[in-house]
N, C-alpha and C. Protein backbone atom coordinates (compact mmCIF):
# COMPACT_ATOMS: atom_id res chain seq x y z
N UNK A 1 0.84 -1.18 0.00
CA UNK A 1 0.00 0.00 0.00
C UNK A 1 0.89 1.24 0.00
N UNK A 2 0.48 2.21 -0.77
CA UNK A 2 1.42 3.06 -0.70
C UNK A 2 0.33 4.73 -0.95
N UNK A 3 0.80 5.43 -0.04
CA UNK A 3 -0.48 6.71 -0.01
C UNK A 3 -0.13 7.50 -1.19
N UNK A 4 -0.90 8.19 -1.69
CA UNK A 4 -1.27 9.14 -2.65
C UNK A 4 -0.24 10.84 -2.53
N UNK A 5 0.16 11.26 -3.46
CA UNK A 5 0.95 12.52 -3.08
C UNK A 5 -0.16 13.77 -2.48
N UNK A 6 -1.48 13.33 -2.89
CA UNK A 6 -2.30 14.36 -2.12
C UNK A 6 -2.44 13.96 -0.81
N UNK A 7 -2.49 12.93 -0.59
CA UNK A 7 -2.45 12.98 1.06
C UNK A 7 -1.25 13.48 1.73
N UNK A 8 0.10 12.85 1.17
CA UNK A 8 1.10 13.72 1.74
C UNK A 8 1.22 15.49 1.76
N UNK A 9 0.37 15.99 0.72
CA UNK A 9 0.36 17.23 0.39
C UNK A 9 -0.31 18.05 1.41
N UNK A 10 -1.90 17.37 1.97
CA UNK A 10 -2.96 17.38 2.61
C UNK A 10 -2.62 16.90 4.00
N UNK A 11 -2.05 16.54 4.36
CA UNK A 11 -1.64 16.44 5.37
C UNK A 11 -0.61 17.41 5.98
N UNK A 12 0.38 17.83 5.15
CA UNK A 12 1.58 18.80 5.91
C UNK A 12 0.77 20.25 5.40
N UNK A 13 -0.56 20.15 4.76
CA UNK A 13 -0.61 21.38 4.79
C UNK A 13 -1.80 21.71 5.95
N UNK A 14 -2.24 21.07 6.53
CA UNK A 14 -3.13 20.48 7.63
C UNK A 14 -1.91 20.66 8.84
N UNK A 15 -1.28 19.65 8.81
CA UNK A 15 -0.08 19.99 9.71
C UNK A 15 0.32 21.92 10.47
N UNK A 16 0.35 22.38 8.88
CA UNK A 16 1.02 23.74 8.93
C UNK A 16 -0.06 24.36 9.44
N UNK A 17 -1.16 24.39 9.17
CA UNK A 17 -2.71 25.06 10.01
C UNK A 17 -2.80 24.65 11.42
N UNK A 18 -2.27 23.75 11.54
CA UNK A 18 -2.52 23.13 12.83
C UNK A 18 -1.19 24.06 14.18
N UNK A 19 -0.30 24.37 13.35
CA UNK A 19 0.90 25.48 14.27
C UNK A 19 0.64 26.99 13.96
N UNK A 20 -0.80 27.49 13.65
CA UNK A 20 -1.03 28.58 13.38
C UNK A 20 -1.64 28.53 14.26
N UNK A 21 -1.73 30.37 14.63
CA UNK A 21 -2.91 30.87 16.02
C UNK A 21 -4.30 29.89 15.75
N UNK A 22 -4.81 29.72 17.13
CA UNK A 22 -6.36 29.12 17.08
C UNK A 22 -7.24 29.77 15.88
N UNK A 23 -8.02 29.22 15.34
CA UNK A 23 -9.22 29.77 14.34
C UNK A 23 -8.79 30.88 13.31
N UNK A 24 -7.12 30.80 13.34
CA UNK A 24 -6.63 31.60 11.90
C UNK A 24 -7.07 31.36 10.50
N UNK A 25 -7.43 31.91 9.81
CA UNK A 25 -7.93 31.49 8.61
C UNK A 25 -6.80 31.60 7.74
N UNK A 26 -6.29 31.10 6.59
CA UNK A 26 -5.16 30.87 6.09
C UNK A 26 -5.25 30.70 4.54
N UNK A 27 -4.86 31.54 3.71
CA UNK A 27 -5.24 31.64 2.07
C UNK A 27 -4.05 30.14 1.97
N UNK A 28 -4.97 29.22 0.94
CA UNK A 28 -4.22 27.97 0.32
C UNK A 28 -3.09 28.32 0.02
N UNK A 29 -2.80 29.90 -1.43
CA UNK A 29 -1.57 30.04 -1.92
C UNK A 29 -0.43 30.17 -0.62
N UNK A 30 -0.58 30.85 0.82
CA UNK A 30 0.45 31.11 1.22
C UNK A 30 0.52 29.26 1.87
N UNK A 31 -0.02 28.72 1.92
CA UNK A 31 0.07 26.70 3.04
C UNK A 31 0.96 26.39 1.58
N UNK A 32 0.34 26.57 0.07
CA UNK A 32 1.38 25.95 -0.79
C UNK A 32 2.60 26.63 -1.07
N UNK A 33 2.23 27.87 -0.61
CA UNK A 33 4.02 28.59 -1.10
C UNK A 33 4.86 28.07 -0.03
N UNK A 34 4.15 27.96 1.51
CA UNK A 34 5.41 27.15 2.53
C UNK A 34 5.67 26.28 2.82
N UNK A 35 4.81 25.17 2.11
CA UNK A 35 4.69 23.71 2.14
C UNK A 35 6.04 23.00 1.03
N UNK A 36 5.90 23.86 -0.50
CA UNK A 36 6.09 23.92 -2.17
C UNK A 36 5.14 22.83 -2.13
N UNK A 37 3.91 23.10 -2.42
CA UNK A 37 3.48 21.95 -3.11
C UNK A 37 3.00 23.05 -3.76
N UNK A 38 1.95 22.44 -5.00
CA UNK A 38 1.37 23.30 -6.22
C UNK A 38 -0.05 23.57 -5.61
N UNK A 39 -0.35 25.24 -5.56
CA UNK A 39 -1.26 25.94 -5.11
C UNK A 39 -2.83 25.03 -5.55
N UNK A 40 -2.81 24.56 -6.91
CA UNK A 40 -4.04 24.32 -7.96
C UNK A 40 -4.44 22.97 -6.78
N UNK A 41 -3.65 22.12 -6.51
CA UNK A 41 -3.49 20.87 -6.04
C UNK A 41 -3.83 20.58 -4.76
N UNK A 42 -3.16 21.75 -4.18
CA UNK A 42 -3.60 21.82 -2.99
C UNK A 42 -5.18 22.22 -2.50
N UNK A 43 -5.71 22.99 -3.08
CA UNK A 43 -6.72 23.50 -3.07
C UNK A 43 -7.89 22.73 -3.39
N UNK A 44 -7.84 21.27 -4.31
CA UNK A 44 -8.41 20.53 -4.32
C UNK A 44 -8.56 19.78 -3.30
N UNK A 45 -7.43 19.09 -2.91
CA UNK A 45 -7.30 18.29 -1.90
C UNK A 45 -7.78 19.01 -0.64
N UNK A 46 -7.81 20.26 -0.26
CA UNK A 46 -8.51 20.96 1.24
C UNK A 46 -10.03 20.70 0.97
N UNK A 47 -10.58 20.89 -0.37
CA UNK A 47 -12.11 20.64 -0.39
C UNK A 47 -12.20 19.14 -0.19
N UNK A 48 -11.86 18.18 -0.95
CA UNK A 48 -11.50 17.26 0.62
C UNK A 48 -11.96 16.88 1.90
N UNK A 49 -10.91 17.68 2.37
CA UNK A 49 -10.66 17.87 3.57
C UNK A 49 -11.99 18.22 3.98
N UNK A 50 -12.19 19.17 3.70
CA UNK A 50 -13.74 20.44 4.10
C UNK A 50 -15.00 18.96 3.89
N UNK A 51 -14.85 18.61 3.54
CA UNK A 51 -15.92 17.93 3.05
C UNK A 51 -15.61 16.29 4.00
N UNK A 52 -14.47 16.36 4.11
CA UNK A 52 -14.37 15.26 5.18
C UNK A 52 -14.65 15.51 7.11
N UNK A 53 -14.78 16.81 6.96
CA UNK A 53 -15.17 17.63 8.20
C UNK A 53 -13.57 17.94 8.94
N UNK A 54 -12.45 17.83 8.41
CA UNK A 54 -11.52 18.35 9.03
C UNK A 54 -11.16 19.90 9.02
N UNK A 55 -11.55 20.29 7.51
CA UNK A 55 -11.32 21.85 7.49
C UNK A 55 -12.18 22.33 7.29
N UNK A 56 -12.46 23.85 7.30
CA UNK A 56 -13.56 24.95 7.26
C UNK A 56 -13.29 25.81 5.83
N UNK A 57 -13.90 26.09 5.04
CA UNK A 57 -13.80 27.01 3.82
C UNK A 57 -14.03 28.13 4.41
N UNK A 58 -13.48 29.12 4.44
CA UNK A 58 -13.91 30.42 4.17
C UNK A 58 -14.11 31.58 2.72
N UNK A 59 -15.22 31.90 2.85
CA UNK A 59 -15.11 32.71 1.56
C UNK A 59 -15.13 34.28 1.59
N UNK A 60 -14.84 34.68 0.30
CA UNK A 60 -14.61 36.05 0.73
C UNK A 60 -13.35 36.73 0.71
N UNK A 61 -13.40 37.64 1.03
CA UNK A 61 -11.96 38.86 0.87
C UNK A 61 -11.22 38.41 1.91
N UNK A 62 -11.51 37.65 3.35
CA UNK A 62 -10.58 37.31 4.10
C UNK A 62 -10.84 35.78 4.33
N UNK A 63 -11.22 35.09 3.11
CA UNK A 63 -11.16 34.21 2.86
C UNK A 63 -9.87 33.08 2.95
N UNK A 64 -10.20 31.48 3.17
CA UNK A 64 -9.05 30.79 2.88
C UNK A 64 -9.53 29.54 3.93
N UNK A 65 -8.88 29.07 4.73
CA UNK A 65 -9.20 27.67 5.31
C UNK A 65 -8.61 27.78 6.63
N UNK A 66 -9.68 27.60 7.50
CA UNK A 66 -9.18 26.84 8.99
C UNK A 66 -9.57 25.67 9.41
N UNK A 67 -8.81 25.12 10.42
CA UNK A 67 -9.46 23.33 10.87
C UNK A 67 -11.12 23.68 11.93
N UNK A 68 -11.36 22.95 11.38
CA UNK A 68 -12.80 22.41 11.54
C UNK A 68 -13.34 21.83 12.89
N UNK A 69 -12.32 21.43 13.46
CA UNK A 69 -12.17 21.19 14.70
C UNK A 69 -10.59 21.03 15.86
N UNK A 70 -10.67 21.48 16.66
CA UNK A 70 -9.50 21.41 17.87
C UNK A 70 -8.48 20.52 17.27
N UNK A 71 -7.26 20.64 16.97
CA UNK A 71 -5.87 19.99 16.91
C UNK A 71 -6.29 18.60 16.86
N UNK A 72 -5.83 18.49 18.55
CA UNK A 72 -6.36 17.32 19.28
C UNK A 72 -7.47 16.25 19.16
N UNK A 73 -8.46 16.81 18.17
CA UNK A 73 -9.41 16.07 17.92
C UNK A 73 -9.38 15.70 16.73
N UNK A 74 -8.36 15.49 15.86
CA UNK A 74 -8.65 15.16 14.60
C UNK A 74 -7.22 14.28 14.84
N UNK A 75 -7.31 13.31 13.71
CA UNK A 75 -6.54 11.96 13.71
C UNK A 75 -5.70 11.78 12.72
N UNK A 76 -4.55 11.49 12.46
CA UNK A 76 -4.34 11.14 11.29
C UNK A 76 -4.69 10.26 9.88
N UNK A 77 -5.72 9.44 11.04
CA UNK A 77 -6.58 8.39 10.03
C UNK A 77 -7.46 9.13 9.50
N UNK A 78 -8.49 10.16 10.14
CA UNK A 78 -8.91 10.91 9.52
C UNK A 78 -8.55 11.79 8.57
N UNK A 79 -7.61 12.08 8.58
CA UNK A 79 -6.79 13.13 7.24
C UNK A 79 -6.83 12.04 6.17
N UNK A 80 -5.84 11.06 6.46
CA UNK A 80 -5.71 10.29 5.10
C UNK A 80 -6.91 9.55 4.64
N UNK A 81 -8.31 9.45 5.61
CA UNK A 81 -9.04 8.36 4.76
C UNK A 81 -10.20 9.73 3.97
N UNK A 82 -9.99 11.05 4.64
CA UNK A 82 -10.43 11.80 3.57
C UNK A 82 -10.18 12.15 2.16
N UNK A 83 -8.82 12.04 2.02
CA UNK A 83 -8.21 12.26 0.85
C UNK A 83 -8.43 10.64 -0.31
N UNK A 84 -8.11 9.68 1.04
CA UNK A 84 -7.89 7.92 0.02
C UNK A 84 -9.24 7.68 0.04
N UNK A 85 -10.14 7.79 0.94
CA UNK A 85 -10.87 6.89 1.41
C UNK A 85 -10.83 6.08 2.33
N UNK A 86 -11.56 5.02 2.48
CA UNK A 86 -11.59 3.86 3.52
C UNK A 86 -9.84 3.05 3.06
N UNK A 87 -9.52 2.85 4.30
CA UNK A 87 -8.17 2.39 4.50
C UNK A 87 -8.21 0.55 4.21
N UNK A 88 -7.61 0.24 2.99
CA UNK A 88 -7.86 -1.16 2.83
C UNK A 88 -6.59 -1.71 2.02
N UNK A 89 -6.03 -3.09 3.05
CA UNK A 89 -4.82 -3.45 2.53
C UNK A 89 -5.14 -4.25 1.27
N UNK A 90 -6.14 -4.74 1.31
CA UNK A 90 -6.87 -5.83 0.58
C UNK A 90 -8.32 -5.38 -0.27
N UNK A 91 -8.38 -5.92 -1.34
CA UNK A 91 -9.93 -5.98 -1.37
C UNK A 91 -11.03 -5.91 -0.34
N UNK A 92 -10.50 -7.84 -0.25
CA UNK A 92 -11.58 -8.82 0.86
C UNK A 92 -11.07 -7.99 2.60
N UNK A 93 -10.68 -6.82 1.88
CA UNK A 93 -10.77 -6.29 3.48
C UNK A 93 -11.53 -5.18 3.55
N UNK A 94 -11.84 -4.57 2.42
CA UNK A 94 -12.40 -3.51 2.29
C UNK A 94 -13.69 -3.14 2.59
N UNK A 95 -14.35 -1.68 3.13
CA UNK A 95 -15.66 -1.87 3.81
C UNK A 95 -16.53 -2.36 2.92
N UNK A 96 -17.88 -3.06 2.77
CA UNK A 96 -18.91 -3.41 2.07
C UNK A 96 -18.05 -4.57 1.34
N UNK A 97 -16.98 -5.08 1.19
CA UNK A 97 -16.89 -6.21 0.70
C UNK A 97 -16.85 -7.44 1.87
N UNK A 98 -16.60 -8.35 1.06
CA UNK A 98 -16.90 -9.82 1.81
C UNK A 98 -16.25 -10.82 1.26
N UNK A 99 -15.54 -11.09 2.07
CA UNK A 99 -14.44 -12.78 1.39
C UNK A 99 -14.60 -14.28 2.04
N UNK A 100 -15.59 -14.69 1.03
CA UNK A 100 -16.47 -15.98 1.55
C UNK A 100 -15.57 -16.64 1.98
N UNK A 101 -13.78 -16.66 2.11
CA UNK A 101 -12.32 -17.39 2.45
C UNK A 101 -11.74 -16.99 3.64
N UNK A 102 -12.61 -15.98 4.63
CA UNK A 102 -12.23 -15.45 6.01
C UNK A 102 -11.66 -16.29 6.35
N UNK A 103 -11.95 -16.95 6.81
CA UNK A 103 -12.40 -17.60 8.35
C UNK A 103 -11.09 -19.25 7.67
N UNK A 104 -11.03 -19.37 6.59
CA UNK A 104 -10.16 -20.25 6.21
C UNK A 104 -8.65 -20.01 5.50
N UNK A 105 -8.87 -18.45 4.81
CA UNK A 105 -7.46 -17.84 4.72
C UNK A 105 -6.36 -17.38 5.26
N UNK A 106 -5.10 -18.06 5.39
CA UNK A 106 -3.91 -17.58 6.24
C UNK A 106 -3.76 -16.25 5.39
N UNK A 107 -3.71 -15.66 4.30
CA UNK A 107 -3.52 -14.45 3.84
C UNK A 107 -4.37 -13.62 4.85
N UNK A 108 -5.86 -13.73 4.06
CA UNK A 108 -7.05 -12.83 5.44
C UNK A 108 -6.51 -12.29 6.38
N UNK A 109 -6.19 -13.55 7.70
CA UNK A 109 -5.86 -13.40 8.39
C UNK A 109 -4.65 -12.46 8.75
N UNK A 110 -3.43 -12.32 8.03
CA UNK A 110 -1.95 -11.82 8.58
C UNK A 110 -2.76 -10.59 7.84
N UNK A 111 -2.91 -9.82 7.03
CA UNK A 111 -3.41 -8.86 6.08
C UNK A 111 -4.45 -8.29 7.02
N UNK A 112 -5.66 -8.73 7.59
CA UNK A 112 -6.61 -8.01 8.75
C UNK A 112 -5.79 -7.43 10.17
N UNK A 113 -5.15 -8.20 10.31
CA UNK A 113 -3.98 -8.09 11.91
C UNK A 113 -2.89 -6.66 10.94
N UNK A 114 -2.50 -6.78 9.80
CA UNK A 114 -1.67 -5.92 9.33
C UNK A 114 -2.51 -4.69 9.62
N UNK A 115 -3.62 -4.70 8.76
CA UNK A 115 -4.72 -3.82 8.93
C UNK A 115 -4.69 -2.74 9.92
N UNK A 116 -5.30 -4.06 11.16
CA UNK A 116 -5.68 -2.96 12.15
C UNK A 116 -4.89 -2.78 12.76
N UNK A 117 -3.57 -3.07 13.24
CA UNK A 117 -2.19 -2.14 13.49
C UNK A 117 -2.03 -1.31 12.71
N UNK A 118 -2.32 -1.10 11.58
CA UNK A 118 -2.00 0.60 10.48
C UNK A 118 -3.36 1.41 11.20
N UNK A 119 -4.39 0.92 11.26
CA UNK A 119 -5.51 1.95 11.65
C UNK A 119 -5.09 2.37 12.79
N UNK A 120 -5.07 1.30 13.72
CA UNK A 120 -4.84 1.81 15.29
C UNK A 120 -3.65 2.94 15.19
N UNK A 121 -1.96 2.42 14.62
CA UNK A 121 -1.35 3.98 14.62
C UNK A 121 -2.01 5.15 14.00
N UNK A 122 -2.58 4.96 12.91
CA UNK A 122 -2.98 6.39 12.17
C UNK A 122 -4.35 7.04 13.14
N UNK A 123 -4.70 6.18 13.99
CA UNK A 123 -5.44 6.97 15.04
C UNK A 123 -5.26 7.21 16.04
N UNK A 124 -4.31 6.66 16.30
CA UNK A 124 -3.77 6.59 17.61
C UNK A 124 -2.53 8.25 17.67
N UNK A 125 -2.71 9.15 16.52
CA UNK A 125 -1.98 10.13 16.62
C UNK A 125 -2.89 11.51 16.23
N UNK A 126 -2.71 12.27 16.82
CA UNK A 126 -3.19 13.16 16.40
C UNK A 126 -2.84 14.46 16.02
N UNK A 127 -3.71 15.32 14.78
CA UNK A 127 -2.72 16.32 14.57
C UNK A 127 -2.13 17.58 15.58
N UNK A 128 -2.76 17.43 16.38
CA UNK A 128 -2.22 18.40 17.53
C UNK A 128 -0.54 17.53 17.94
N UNK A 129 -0.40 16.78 18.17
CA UNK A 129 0.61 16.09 18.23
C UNK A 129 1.82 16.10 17.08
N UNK A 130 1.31 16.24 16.23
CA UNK A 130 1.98 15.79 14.30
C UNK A 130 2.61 17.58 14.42
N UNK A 131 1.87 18.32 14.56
CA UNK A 131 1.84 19.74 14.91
C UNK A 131 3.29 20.36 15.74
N UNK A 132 3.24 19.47 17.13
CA UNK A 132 4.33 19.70 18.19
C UNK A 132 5.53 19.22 17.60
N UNK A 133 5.38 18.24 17.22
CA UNK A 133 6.77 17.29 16.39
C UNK A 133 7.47 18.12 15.86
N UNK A 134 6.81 18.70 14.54
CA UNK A 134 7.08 19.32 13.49
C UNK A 134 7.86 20.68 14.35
N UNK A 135 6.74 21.04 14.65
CA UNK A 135 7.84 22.73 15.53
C UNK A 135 9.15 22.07 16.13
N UNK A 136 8.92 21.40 16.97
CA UNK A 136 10.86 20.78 17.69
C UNK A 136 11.66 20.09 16.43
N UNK A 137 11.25 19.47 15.08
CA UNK A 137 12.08 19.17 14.36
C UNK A 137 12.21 20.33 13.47
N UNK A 138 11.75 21.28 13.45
CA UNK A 138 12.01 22.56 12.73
C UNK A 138 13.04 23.60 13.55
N UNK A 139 12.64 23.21 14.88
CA UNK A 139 13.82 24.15 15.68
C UNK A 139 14.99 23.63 15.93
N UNK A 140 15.23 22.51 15.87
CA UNK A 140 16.22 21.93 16.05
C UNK A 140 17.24 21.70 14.79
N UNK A 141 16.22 21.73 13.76
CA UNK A 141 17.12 21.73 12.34
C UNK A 141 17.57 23.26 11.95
N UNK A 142 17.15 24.42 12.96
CA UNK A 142 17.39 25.38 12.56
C UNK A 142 18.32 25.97 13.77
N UNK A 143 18.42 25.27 14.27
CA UNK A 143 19.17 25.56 15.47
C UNK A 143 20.69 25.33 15.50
């Protein structure tokens, strides 16, 4: 499995909102001019976001995007399964499907256990956290 460049994109630019003052609103061009990712790209991927309930649109002359909810309350599983979707190593793992070979497949099996160790970390972090990281590995690389 390997994630999508919009999630990596969507995520550090989520990240970067997330070390701004509380309820700052933030124009896309300046998250892609300090991110470098491409403004057009980014801006897709936040509707997204907005639509996955992590970020807020603003419109207007002081328009641009804030998070949707508290740091702390948003997940990293949530970022990426807005952008991918439902998180699936497998098909027969995927939501609404069904693999009449459960219950008798050694694949199934190691592939579901793979599974939900990737979910559990990607929820088990949150961007308020992803947030703090980033500032001490930014000060320290600048230090």
């Amino acid at each position: 499995m390997r994630l999508t460049r919009g999630t990596d994109y969507g995520a550090r630019g989520v990240i970067y909102l997330a070390r701004q003052p509380t309820n700052a609103v933030t124009l896309v061009g300046d998250i892609a001019r300090e991110e470098g990712v491409p403004e057009s790209y980014l801006a897709k991927i936040f509707q997204d976001l907005a639509k996955g309930g992590i970020l807020r649109s603003h419109r207007g002359a002081k328009g641009g995007f804030s998070l949707a909810r508290p740091a702390d309350e948003i997940t990293l599983r949530e970022i990426v399964e807005s952008v991918e979707g439902p998180i699936a190593l497998s098909r027969c793992l995927a939501p609404f499907e069904s693999c009449e070979r459960q219950d008798t497949c050694a694949l199934y099996q190691v592939l579901r256990q793979a599974q939900e160790q990737l979910l559990a970390t990607l929820g088990g972090v949150t961007l308020q956290e992803m947030a703090v990281r980033e500032g001490e590995l930014l000060q320290a690389g600048g230090a």
